[in-house]
PDB file of N, CA and C in Angstrom:
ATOM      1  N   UNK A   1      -1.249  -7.087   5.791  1.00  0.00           N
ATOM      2  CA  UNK A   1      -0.112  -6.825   4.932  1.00  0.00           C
ATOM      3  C   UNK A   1       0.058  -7.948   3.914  1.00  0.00           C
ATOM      4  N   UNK A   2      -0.246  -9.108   3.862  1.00  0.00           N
ATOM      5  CA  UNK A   2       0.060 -10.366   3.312  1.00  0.00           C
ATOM      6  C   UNK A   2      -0.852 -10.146   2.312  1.00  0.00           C
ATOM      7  N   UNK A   3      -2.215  -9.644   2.374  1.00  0.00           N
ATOM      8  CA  UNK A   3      -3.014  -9.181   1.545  1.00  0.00           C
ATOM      9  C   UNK A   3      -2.549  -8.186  -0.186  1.00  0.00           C
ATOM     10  N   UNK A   4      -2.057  -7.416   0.924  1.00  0.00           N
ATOM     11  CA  UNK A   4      -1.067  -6.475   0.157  1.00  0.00           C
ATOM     12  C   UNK A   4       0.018  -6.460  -0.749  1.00  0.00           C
ATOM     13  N   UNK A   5       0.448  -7.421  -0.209  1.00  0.00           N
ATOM     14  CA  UNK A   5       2.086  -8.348  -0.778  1.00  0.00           C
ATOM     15  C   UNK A   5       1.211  -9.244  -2.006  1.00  0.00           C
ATOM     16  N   UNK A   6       0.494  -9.962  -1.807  1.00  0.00           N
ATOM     17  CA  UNK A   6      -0.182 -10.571  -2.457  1.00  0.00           C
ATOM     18  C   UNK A   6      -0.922 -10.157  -4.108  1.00  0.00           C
ATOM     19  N   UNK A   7      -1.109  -8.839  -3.372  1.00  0.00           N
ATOM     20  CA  UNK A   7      -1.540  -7.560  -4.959  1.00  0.00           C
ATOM     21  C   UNK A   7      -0.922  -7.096  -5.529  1.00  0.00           C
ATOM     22  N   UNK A   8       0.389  -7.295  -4.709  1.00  0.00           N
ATOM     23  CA  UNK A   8       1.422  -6.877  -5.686  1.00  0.00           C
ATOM     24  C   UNK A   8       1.903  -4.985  -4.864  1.00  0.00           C
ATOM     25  N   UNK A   9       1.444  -5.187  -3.870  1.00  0.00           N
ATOM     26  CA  UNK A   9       2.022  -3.563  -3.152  1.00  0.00           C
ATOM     27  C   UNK A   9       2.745  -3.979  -1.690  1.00  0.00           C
ATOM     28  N   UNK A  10       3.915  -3.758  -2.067  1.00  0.00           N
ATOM     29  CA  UNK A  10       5.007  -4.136  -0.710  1.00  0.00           C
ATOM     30  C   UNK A  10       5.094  -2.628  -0.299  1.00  0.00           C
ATOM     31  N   UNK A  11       5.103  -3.311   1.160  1.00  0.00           N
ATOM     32  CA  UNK A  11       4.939  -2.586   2.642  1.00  0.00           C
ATOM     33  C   UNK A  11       6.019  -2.688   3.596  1.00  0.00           C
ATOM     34  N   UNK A  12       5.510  -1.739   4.563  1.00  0.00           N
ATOM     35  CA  UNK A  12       6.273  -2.652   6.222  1.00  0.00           C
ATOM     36  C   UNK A  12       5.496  -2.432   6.791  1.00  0.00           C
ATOM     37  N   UNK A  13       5.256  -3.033   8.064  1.00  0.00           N
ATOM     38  CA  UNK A  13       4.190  -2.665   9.305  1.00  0.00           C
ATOM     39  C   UNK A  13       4.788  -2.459  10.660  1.00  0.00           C
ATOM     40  N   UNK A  14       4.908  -1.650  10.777  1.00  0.00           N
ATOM     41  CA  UNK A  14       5.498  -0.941  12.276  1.00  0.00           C
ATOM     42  C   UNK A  14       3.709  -1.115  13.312  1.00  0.00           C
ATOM     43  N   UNK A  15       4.329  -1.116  14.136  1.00  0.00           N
ATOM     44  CA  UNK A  15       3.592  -1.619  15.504  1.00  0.00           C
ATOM     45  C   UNK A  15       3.466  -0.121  16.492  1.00  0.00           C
ATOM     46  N   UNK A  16       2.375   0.236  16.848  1.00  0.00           N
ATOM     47  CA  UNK A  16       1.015  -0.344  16.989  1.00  0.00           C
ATOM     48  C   UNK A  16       0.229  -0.664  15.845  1.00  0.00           C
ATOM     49  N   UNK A  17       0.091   0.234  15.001  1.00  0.00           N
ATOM     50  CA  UNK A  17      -0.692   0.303  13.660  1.00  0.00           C
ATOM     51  C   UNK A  17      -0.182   1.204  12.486  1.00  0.00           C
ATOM     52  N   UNK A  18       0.818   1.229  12.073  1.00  0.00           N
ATOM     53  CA  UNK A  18       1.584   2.073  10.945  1.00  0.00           C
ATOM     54  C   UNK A  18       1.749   1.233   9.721  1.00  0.00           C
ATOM     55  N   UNK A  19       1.542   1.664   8.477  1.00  0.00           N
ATOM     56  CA  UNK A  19       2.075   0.944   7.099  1.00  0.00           C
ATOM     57  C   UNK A  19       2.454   1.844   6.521  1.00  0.00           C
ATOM     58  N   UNK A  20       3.621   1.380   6.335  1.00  0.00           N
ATOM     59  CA  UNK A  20       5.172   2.423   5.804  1.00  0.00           C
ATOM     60  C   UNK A  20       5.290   2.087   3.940  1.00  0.00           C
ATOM     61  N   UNK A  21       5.115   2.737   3.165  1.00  0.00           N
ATOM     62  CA  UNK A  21       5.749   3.104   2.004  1.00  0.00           C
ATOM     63  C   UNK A  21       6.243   3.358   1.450  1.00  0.00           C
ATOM     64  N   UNK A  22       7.455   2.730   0.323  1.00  0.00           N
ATOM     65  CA  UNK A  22       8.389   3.608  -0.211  1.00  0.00           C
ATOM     66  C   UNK A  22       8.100   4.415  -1.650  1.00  0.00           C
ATOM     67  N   UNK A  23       8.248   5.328  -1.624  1.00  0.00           N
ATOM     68  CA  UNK A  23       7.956   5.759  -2.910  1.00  0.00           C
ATOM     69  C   UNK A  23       9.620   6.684  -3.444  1.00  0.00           C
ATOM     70  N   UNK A  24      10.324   5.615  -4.663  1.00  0.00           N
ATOM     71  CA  UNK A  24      11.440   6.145  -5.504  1.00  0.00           C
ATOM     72  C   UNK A  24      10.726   7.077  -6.613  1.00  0.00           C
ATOM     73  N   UNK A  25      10.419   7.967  -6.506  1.00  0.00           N
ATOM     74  CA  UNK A  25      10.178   8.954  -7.637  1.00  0.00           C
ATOM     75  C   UNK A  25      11.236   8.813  -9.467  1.00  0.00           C
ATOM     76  N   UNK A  26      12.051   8.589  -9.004  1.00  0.00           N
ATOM     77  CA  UNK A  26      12.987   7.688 -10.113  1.00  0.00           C
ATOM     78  C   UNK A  26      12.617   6.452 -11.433  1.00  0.00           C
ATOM     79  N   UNK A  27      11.856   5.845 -10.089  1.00  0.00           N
ATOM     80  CA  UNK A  27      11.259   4.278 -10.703  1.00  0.00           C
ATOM     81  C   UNK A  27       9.976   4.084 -10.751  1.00  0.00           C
ATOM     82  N   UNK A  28       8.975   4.935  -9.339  1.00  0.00           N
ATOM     83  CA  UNK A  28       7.834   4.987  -9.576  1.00  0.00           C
ATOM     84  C   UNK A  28       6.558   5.858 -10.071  1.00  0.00           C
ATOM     85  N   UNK A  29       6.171   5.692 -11.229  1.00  0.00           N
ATOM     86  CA  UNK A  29       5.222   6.645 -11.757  1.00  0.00           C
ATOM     87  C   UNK A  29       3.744   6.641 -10.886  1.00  0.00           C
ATOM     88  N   UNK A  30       3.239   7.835 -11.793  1.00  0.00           N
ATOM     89  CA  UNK A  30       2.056   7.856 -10.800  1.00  0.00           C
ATOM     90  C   UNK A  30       0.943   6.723 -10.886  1.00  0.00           C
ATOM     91  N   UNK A  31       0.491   6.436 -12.059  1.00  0.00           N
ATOM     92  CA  UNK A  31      -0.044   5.240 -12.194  1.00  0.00           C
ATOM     93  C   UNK A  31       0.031   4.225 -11.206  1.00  0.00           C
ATOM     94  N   UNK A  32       1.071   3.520 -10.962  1.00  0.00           N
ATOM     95  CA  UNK A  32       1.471   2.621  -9.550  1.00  0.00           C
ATOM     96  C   UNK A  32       1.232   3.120  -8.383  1.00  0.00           C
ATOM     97  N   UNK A  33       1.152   4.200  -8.065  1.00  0.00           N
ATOM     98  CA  UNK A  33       0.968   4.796  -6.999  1.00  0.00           C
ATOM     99  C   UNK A  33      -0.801   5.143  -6.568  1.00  0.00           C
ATOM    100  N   UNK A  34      -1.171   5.510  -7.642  1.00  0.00           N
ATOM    101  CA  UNK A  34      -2.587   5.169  -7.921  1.00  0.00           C
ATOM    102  C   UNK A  34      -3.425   4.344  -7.613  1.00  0.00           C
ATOM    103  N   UNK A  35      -2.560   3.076  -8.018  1.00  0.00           N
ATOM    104  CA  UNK A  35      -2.933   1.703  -8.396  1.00  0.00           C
ATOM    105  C   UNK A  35      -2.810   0.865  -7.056  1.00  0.00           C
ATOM    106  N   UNK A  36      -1.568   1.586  -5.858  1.00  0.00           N
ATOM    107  CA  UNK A  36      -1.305   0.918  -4.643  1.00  0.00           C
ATOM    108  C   UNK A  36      -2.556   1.695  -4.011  1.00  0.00           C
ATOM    109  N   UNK A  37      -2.717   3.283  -3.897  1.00  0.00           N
ATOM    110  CA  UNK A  37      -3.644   3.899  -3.045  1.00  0.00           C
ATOM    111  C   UNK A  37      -4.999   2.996  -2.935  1.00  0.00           C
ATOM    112  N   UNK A  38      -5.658   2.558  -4.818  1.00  0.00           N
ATOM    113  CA  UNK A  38      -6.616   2.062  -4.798  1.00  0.00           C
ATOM    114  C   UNK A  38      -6.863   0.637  -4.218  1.00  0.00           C
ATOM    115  N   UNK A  39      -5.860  -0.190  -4.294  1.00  0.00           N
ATOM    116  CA  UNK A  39      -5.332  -1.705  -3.298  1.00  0.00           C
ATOM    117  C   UNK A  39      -5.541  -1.324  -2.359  1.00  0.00           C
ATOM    118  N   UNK A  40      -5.117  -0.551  -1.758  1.00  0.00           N
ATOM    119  CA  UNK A  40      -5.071  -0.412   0.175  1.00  0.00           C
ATOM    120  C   UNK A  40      -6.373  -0.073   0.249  1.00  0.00           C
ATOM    121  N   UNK A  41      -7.518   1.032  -0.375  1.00  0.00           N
ATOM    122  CA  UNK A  41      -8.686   1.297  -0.036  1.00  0.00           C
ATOM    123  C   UNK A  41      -9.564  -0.183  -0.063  1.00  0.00           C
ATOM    124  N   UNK A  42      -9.163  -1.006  -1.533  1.00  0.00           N
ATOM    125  CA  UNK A  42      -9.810  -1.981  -1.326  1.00  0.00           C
ATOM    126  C   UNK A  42      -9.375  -2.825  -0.085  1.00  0.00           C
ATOM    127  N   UNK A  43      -8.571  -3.399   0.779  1.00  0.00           N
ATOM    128  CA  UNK A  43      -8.159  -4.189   1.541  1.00  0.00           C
ATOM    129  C   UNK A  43      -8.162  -4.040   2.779  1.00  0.00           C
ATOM    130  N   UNK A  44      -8.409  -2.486   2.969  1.00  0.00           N
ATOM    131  CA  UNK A  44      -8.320  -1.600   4.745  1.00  0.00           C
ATOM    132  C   UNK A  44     -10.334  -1.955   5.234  1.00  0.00           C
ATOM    133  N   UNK A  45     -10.208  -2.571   5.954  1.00  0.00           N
ATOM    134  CA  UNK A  45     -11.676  -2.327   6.224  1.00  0.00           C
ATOM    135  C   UNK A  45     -12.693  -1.374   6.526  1.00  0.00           C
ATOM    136  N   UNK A  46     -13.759  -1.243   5.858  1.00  0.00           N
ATOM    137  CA  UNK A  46     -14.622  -0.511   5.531  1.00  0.00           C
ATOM    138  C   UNK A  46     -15.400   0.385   7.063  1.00  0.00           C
ATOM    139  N   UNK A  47     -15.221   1.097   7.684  1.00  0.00           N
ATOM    140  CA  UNK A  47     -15.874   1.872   8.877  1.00  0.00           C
ATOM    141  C   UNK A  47     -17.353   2.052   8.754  1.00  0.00           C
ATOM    142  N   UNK A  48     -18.178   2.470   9.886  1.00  0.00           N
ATOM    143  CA  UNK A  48     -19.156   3.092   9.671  1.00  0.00           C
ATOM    144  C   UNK A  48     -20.364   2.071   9.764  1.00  0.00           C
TER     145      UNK A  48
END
């Protein structure tokens, strides 16, 4: 998560393994939302 915070995409982390998002449709366009999806792909580790 600190990773995250760090890029500029605030979170929460619920326990066992959950990361919670807010999304204000009001304030946030899609672009940002885009822009967080593509942060988290970069930062979630890679499987396989």
């Amino acid at each position: 998560m600190a990773e995250l915070t760090r890029r500029g995409v605030v979170g929460d982390f619920r326990r066992p393994d959950v990361l919670r998002f807010g999304f204000t449709p009001l304030y946030t366009g899609f672009a940002e939302v885009e822009r967080a999806a593509r942060v988290l792909a970069d930062v979630l580790p890679k499987e396989g």
